[in-house]
Structures are given as structure tokens and as C-alpha cells.
C-alpha atoms as a PDB file:
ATOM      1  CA  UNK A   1       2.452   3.191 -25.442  1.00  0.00           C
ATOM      2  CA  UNK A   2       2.958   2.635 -29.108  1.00  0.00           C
ATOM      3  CA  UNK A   3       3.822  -1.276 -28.806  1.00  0.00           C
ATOM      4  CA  UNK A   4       0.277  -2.086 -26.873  1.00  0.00           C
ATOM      5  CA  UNK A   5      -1.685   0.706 -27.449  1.00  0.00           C
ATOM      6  CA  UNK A   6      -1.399   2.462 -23.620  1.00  0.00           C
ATOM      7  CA  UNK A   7      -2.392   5.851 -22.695  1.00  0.00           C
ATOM      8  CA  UNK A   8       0.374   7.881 -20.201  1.00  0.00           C
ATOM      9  CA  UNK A   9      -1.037   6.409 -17.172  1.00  0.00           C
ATOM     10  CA  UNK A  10      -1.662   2.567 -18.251  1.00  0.00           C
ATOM     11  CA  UNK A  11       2.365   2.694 -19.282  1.00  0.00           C
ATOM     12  CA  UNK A  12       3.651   3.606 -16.855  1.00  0.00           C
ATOM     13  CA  UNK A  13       1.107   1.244 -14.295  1.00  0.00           C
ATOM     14  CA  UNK A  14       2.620  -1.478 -16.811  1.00  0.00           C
ATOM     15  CA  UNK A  15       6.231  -0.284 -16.247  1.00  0.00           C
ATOM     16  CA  UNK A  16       6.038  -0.466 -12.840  1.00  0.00           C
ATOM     17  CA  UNK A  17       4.678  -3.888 -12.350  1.00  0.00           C
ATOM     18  CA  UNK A  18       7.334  -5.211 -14.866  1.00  0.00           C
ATOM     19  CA  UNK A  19       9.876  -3.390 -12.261  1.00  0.00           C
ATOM     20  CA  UNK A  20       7.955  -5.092  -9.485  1.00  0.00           C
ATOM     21  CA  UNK A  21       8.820  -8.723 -11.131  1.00  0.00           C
ATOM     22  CA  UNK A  22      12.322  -7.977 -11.634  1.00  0.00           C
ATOM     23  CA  UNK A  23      13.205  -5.507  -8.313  1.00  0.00           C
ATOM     24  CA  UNK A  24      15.164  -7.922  -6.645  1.00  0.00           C
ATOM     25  CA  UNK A  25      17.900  -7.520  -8.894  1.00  0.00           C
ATOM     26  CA  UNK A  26      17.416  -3.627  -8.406  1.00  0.00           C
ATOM     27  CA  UNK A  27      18.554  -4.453  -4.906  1.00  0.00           C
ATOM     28  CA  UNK A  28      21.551  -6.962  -5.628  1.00  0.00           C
ATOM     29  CA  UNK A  29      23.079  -3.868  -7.842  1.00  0.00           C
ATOM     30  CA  UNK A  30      22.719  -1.582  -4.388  1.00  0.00           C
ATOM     31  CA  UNK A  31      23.998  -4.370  -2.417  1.00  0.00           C
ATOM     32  CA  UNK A  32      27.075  -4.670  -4.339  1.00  0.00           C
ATOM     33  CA  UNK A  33      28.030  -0.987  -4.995  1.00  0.00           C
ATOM     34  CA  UNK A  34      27.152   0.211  -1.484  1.00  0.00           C
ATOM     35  CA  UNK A  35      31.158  -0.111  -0.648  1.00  0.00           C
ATOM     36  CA  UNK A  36      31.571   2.636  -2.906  1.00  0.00           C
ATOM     37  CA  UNK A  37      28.539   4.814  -2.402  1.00  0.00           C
ATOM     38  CA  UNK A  38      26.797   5.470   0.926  1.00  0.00           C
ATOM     39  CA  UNK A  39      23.389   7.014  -0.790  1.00  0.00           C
ATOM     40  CA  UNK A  40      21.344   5.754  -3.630  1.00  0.00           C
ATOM     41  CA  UNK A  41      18.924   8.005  -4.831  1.00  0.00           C
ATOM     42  CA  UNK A  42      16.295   6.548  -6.884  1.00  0.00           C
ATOM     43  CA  UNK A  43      13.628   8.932  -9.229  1.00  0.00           C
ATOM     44  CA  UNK A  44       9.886   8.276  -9.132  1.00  0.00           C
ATOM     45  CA  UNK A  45       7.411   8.586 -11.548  1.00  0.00           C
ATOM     46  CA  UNK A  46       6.468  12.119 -11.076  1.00  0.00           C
ATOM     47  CA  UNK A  47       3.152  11.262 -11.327  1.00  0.00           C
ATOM     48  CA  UNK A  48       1.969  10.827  -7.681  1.00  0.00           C
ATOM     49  CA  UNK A  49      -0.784   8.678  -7.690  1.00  0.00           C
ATOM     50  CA  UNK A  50       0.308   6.017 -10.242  1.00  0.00           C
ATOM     51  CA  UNK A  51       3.673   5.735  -8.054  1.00  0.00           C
ATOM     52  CA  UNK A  52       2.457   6.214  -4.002  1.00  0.00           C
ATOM     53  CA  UNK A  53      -1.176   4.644  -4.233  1.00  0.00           C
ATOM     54  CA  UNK A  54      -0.505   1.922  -6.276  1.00  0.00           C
ATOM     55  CA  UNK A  55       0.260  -1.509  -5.088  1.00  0.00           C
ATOM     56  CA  UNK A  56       3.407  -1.834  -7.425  1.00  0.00           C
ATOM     57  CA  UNK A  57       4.967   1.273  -5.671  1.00  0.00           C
ATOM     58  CA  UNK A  58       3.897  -0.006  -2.516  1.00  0.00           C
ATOM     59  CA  UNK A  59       6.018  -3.106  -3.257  1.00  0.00           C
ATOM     60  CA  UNK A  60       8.928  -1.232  -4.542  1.00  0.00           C
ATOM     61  CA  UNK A  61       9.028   1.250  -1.078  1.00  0.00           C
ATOM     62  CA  UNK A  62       8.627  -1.772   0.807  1.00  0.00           C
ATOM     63  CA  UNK A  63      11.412  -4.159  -0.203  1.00  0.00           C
ATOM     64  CA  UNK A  64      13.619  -0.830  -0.177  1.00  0.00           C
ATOM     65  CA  UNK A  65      12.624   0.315   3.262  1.00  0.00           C
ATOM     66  CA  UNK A  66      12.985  -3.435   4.784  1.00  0.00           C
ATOM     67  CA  UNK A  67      16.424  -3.955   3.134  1.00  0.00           C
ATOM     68  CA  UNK A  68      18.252  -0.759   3.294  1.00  0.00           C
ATOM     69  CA  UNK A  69      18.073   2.646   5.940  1.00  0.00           C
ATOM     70  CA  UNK A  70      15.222   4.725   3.250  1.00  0.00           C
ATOM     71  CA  UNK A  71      14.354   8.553   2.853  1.00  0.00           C
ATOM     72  CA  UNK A  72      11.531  10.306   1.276  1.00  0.00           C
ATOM     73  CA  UNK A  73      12.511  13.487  -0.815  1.00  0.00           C
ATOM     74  CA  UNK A  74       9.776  15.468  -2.250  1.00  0.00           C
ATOM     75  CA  UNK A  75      10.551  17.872  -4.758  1.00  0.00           C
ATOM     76  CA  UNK A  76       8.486  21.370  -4.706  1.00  0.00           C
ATOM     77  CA  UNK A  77       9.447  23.577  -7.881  1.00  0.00           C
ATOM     78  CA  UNK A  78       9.756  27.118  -6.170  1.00  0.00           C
ATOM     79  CA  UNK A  79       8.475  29.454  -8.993  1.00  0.00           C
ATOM     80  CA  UNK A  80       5.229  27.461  -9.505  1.00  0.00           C
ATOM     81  CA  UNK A  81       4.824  27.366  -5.597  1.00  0.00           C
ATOM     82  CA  UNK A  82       4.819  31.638  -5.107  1.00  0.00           C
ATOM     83  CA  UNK A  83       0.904  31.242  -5.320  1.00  0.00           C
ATOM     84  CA  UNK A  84      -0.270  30.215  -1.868  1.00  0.00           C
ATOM     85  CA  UNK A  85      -2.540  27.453  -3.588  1.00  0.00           C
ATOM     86  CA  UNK A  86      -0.386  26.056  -5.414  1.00  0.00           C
ATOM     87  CA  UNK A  87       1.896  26.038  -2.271  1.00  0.00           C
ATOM     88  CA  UNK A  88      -0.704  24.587  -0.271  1.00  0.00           C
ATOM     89  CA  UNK A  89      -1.761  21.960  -3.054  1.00  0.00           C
ATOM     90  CA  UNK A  90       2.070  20.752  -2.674  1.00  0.00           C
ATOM     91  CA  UNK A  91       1.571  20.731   1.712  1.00  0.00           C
ATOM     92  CA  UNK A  92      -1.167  18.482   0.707  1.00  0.00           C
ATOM     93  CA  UNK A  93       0.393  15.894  -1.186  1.00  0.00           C
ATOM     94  CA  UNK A  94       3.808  15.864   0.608  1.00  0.00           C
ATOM     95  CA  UNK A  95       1.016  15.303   3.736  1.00  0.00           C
ATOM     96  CA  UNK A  96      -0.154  11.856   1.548  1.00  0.00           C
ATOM     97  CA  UNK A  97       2.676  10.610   1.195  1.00  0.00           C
ATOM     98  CA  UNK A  98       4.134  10.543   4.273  1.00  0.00           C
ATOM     99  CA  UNK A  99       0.790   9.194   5.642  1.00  0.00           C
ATOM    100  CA  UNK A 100       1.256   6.524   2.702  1.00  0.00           C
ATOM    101  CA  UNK A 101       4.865   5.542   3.077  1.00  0.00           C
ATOM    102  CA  UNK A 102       5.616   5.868   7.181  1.00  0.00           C
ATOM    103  CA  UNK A 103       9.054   6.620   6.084  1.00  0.00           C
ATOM    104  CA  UNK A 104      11.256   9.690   7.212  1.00  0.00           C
ATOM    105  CA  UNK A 105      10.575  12.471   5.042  1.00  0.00           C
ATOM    106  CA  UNK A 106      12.091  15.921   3.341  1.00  0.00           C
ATOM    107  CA  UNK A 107      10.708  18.468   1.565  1.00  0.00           C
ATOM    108  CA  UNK A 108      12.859  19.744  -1.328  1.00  0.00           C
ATOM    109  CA  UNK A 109      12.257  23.244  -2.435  1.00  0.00           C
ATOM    110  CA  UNK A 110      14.257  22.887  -5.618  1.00  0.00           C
ATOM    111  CA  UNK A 111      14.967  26.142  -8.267  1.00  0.00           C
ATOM    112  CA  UNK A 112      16.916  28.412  -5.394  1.00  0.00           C
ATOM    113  CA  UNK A 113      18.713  30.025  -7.845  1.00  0.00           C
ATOM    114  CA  UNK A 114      15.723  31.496  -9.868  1.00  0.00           C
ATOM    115  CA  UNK A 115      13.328  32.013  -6.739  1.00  0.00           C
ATOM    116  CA  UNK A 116      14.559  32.193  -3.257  1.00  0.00           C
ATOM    117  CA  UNK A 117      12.402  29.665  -1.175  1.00  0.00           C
ATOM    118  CA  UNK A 118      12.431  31.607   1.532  1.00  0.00           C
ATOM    119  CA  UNK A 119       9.113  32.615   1.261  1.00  0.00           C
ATOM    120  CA  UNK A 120       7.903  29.160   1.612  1.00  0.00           C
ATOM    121  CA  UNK A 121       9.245  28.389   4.873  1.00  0.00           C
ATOM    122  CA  UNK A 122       7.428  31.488   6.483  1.00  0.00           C
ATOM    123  CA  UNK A 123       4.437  30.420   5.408  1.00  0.00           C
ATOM    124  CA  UNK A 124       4.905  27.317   7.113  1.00  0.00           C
ATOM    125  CA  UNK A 125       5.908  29.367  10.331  1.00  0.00           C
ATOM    126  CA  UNK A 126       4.028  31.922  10.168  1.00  0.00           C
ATOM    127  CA  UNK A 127       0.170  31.669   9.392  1.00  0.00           C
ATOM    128  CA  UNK A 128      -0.366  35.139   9.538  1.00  0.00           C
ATOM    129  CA  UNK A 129       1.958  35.566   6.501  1.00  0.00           C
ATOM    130  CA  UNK A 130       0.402  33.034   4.187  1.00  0.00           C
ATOM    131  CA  UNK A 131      -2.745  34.662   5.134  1.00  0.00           C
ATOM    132  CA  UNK A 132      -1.917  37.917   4.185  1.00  0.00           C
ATOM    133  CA  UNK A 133      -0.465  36.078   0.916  1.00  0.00           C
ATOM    134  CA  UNK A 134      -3.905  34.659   0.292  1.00  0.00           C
ATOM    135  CA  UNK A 135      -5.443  38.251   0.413  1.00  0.00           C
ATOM    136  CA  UNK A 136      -3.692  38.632  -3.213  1.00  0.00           C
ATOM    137  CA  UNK A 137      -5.347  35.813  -4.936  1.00  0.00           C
ATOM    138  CA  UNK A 138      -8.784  36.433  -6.367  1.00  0.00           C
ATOM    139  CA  UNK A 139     -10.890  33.631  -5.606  1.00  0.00           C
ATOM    140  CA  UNK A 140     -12.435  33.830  -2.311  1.00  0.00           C
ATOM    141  CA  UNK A 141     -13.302  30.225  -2.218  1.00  0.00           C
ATOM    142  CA  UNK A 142     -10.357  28.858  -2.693  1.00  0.00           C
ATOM    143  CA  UNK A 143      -8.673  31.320   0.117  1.00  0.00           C
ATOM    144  CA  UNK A 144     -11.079  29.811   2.722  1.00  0.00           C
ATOM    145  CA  UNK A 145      -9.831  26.599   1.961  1.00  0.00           C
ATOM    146  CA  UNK A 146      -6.354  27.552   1.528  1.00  0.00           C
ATOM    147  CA  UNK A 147      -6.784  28.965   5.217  1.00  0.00           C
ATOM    148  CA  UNK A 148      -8.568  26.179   6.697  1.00  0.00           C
ATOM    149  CA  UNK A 149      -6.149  23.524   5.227  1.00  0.00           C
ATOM    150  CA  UNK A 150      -2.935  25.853   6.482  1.00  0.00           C
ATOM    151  CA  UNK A 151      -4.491  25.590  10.483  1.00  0.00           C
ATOM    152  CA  UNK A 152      -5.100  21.872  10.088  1.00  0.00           C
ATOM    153  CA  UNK A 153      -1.475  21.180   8.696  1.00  0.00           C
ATOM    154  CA  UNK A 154       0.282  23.684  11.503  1.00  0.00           C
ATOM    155  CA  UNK A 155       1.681  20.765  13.469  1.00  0.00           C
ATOM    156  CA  UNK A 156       2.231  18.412  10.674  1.00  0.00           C
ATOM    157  CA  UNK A 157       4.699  21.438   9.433  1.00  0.00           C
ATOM    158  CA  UNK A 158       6.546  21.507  12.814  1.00  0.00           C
ATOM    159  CA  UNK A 159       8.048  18.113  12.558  1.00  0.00           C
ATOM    160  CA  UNK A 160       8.933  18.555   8.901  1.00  0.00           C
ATOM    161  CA  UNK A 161      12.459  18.847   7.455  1.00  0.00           C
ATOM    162  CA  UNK A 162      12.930  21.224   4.668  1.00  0.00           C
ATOM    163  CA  UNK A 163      15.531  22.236   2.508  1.00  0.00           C
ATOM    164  CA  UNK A 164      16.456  24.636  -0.343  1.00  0.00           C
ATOM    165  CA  UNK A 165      18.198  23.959  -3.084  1.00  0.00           C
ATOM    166  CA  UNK A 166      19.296  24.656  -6.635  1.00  0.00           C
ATOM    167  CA  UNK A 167      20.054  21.842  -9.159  1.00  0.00           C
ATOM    168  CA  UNK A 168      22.008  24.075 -11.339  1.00  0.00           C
ATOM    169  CA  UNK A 169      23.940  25.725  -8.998  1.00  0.00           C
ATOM    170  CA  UNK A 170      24.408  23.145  -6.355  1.00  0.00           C
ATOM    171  CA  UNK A 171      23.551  25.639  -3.689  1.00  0.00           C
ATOM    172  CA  UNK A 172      22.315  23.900  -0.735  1.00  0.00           C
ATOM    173  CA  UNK A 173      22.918  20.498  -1.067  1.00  0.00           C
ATOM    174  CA  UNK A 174      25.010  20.063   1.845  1.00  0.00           C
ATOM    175  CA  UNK A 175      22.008  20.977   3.567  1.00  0.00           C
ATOM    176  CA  UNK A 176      20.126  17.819   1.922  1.00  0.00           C
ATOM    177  CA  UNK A 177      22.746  15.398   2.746  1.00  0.00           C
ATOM    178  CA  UNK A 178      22.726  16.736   6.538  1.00  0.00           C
ATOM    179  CA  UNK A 179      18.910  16.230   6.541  1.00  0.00           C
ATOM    180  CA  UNK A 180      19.146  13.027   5.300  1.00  0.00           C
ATOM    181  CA  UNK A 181      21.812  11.683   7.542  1.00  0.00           C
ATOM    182  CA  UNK A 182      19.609  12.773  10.246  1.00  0.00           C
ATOM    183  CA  UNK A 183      16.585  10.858   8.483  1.00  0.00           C
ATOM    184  CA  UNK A 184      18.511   7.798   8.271  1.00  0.00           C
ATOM    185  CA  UNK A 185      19.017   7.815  12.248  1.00  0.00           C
ATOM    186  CA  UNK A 186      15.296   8.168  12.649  1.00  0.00           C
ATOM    187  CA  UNK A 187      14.780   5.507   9.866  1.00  0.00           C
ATOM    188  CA  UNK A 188      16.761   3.606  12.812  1.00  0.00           C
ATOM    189  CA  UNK A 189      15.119   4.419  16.136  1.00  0.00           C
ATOM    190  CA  UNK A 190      11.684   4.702  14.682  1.00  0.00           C
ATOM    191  CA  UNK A 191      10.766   2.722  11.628  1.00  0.00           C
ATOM    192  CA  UNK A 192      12.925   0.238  12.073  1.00  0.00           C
ATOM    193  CA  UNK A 193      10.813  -0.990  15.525  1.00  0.00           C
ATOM    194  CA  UNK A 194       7.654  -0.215  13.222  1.00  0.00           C
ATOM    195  CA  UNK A 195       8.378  -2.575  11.021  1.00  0.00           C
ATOM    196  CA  UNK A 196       9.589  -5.068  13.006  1.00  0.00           C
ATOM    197  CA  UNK A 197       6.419  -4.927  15.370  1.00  0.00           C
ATOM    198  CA  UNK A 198       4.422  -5.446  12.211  1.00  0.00           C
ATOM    199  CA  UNK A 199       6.519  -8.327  10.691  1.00  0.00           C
ATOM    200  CA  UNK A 200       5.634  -9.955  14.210  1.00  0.00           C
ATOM    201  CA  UNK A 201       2.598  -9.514  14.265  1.00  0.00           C
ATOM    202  CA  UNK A 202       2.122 -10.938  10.117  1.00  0.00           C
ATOM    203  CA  UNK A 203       3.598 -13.740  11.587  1.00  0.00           C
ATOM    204  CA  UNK A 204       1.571 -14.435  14.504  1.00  0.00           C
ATOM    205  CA  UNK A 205      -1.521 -13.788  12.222  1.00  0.00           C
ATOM    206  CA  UNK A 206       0.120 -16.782   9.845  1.00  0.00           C
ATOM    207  CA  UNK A 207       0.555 -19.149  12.779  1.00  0.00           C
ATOM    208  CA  UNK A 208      -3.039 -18.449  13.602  1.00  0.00           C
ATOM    209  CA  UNK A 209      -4.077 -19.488  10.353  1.00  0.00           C
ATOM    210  CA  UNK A 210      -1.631 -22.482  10.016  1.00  0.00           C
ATOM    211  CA  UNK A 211      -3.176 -23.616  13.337  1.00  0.00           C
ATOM    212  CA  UNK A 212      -6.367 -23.092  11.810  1.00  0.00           C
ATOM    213  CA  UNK A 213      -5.817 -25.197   8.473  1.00  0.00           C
ATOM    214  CA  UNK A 214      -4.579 -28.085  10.522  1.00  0.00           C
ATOM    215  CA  UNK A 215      -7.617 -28.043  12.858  1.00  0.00           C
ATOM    216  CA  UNK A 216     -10.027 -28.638  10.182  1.00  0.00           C
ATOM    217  CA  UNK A 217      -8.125 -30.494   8.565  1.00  0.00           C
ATOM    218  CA  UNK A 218      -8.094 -33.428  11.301  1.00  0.00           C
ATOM    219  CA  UNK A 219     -11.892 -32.594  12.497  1.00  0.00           C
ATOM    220  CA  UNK A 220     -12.168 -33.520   8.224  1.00  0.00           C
ATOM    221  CA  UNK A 221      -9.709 -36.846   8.884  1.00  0.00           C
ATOM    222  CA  UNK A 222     -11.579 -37.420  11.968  1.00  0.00           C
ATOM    223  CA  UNK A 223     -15.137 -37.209  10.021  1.00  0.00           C
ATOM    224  CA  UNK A 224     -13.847 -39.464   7.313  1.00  0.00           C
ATOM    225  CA  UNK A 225     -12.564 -42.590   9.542  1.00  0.00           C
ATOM    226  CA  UNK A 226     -16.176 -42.673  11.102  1.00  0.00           C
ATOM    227  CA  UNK A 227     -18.229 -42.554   7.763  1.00  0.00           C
ATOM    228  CA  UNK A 228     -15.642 -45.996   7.207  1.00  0.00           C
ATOM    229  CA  UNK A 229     -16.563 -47.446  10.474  1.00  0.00           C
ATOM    230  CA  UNK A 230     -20.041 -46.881  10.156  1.00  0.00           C
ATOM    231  CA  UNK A 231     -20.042 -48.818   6.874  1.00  0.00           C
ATOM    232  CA  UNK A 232     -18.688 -51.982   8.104  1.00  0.00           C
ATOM    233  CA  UNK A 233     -15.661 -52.270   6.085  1.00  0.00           C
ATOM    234  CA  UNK A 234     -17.244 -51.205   3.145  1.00  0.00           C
ATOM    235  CA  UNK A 235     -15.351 -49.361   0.356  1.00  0.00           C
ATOM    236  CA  UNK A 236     -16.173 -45.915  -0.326  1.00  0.00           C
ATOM    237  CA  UNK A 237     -17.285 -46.240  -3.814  1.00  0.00           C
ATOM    238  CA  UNK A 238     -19.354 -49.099  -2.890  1.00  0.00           C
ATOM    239  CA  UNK A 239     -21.256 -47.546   0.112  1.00  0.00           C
ATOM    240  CA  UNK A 240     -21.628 -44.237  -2.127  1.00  0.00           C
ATOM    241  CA  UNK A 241     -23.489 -46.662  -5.001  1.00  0.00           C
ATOM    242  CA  UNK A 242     -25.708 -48.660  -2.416  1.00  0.00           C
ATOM    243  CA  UNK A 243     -26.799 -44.837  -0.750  1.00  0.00           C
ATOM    244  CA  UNK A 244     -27.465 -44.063  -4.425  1.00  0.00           C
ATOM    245  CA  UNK A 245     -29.619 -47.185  -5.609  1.00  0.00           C
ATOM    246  CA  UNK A 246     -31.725 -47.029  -2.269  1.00  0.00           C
ATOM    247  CA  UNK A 247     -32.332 -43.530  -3.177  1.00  0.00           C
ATOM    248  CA  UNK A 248     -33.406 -44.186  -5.993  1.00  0.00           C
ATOM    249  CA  UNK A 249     -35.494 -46.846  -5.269  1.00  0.00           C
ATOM    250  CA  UNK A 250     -37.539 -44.337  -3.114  1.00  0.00           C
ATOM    251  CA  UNK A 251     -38.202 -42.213  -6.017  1.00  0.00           C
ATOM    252  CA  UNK A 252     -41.988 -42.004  -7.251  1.00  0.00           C
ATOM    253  CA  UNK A 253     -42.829 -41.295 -10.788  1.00  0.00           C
ATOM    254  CA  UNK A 254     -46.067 -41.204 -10.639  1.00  0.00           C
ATOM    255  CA  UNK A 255     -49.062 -39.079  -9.262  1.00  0.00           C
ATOM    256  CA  UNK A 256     -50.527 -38.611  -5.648  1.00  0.00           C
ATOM    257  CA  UNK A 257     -52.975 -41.543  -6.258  1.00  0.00           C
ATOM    258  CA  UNK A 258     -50.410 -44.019  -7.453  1.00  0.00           C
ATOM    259  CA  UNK A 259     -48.330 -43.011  -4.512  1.00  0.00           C
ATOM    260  CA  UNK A 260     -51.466 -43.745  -2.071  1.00  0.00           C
ATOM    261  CA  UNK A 261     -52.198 -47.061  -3.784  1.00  0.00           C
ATOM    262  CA  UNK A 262     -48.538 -48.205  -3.652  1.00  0.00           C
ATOM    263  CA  UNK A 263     -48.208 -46.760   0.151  1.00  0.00           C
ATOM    264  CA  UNK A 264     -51.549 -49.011   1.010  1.00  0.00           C
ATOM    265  CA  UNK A 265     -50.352 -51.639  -0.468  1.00  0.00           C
ATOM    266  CA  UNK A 266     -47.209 -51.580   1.555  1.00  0.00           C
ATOM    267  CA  UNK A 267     -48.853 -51.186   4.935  1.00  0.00           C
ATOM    268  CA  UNK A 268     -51.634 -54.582   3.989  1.00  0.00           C
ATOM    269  CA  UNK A 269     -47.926 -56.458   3.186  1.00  0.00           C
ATOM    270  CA  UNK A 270     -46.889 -55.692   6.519  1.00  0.00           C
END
């Protein structure tokens, strides 16, 4: 930011494309340690939108989830999420994500030890409960939409994997390691034929064009050998310099009467 003058968001845009150039080597160091590790966790920007809807972090999920079995982990901090909008405003962009990335995907409800999460998950269950949550909060607007938004998102909860955790404690983590061993099998019998399906059909659509390229490429060829036959022989440059002089020659400086006079003249010579 200093260096070239960047605000938060243009660095780390910047930093991210430099990544991009240089990510291959990200995934020669995974490649060579995974003998001695079987998970590699890797932290994102925490800023959503400069990391999931940009085209760098695009490239960086990609060339992970093509090499290597990949997992989704968002991280919901537990005490900010007791207010049912804030909880919902996290539903909402865990909900992006996944509809961003394709990729199997857990929901993290970190801080355990300071606020028990439990409240959280019968929200998600229960949509009389967050309802009767939303009853607390003050702004009447903002509890229709809450409501609205917790109906549309019922099913997309039901086929969500959540855990709680604490950092600082360690409590639950062999709960994240059993969701993400499950992840990894669905990585397996679900994104895996995804991707493939869409790798075939990039590579159909490059044939296509290929096919294409070639095409007009001899209709050009084919356009080019008649031009020479039609000329008798003749050079290019020279039948380009006789088209020009005759062309020339037809040009008229003059005015409308001159042109008469000349085209009279013409006709009595005939």
C-alpha cells in the first residue's frame, strides 16, 4: 500500500494476481509434502468479495480443485452471529460461495468456548425459533427480510455440514476433520464428474473452433489461387498497380460539363 500508493482493497487485488503468476509453485510445495500431511489448509483473504468474485481467486480455487481432493470452510464468529441478522447476513454469503465455487462445503462456527453455537444450528432447524429470535430485534424491516430470506434458504440448510468449534480450546475439531473426510468423498463422486464433463465439453468447444480456423483459412487459400489464375500469370504487385492506374485513369477532375464534353467526345470516337 505504501510502495504504490494502494488502498486495502487494490492491495490485496494486486497480491492476489502476483499469487496467480506464481501458484504453480504453491502446488509443487503440496505435491511434495503431501507424504507427510494428508490436509493442507490454506487462509483466504477475509475479505469475501476481493477473494470469491474475483477472477484471480477463481484461478487459485480452480487449479486447487483440479489438482488435489478441495473443501470449502467458512468461518462464522459465534458472538457476532447471536443477532439473527447478522446470522442470516453470514447464511447469505456462505449461500454465494458455494454457488461461486461448486465445491463441497462446511460451515465453521468458530469461538465455542466463549458462546456455545448451539443456538445457531436451531435456527437453521427450526424456523419457528429464529422467528421468535427476530421478535427481539427492533427494526421491523429488517425482520421481514430476515424471515423471508430464512424460508428461501430452508433447503439449502438441509444439505449443509456444520460444525462447532473453538480455536483456543481445540474443542471440536475432530468434528471438522470427520466433516471434511466426508467432503473429500463427495469432492470424489460429485465434483470430480463435474469437472470432468466440463473439461470435455471446453474441449469439444476448442475443436469446434480449430475446425473453424482451418475452414476459412482454405476458403481464404482457395480465394487467393483464383485471383492468380484470373490474372494470367501475373504477379501480385503487378496486377494490384495495373487495377490502380486504370482506376485512376477513370478519375474526373473536373465539373459535370467537362465530364459531358469528354463523354461525347468518346462516343463520336467510337
Amino acid at each position: 500500500m505504501k510502495e504504490f500508493g494502494m488502498g486495502p482493497n487494490g492491495a490485496i487485488m494486486t497480491c492476489l494476481n502476483l499469487m496467480c503468476t506464481r501458484f504453480d509453485k504453491v502446488i509443487e510445495l503440496i505435491n511434495k509434502r503431501s507424504d507427510d500431511f494428508s490436509v493442507c489448509l490454506l487462509d483466504t483473504p477475509g475479505q469475501i468479495e476481493a477473494f470469491t468474485w474475483s477472477a484471480s481467486g477463481s484461478i487459485i480455487t480452480d487449479s486447487l480443485a483440479s489438482s488435489h481432493p478441495t473443501v470449502v470452510m467458512y468461518i462464522v464468529d459465534s458472538a457476532r452471529a447471536t443477532n439473527p441478522t447478522t446470522f442470516m447476513s453470514n447464511m447469505l454469503y456462505a449461500c454465494s460461495i458455494l454457488y461461486r465455487t461448486k465445491l463441497p462445503f462446511i460451515v465453521v462456527f468458530n469461538k465455542a468456548d466463549i458462546v456455545k453455537p448451539t443456538f445457531a444450528l436451531k435456527w437453521m432447524q427450526d424456523f419457528e425459533r429464529f422467528d421468535e429470535a427476530l421478535e427481539d430485534n427492533r427494526s421491523s424491516y429488517m425482520n421481514d427480510l430476515s424471515r423471508s430470506l430464512s424460508l428461501v434458504l430452508d433447503e439449502f440448510y438441509c444439505g449443509l455440514k456444520t460444525v462447532c468449534v473453538s480455536s483456543a480450546t481445540g474443542e471440536g475439531f475432530d468434528d471438522v476433520m470427520t466433516a471434511i473426510s466426508e467432503s473429500v468423498e463427495a469432492y470424489k463422486t460429485e465434483y470430480v464428474p463435474m469437472y470432468e464433463k466440463v473439461l470435455a465439453e471446453k474441449k469439444e468447444l476448442d475443436e469446434k473452433e480449430r475446425k473453424k480456423r482451418e475452414e476459412e483459412a482454405m476458403k481464404g487459400k482457395a480465394v487467393h489461387d483464383l485471383n492468380k489464375q484470373d490474372g494470367d500469370g501475373e504477379d501480385d504487385d503487378g496486377m494490384l498497380e495495373s487495377e490502380l492506374n486504370a482506376k485512376v485513369d477513370r478519375i474526373h477532375l473536373g465539373g459535370v460539363d467537362e465530364e459531358n464534353d469528354e463523354d461525347a467526345e468518346i462516343e463520336r470516337a467510337t
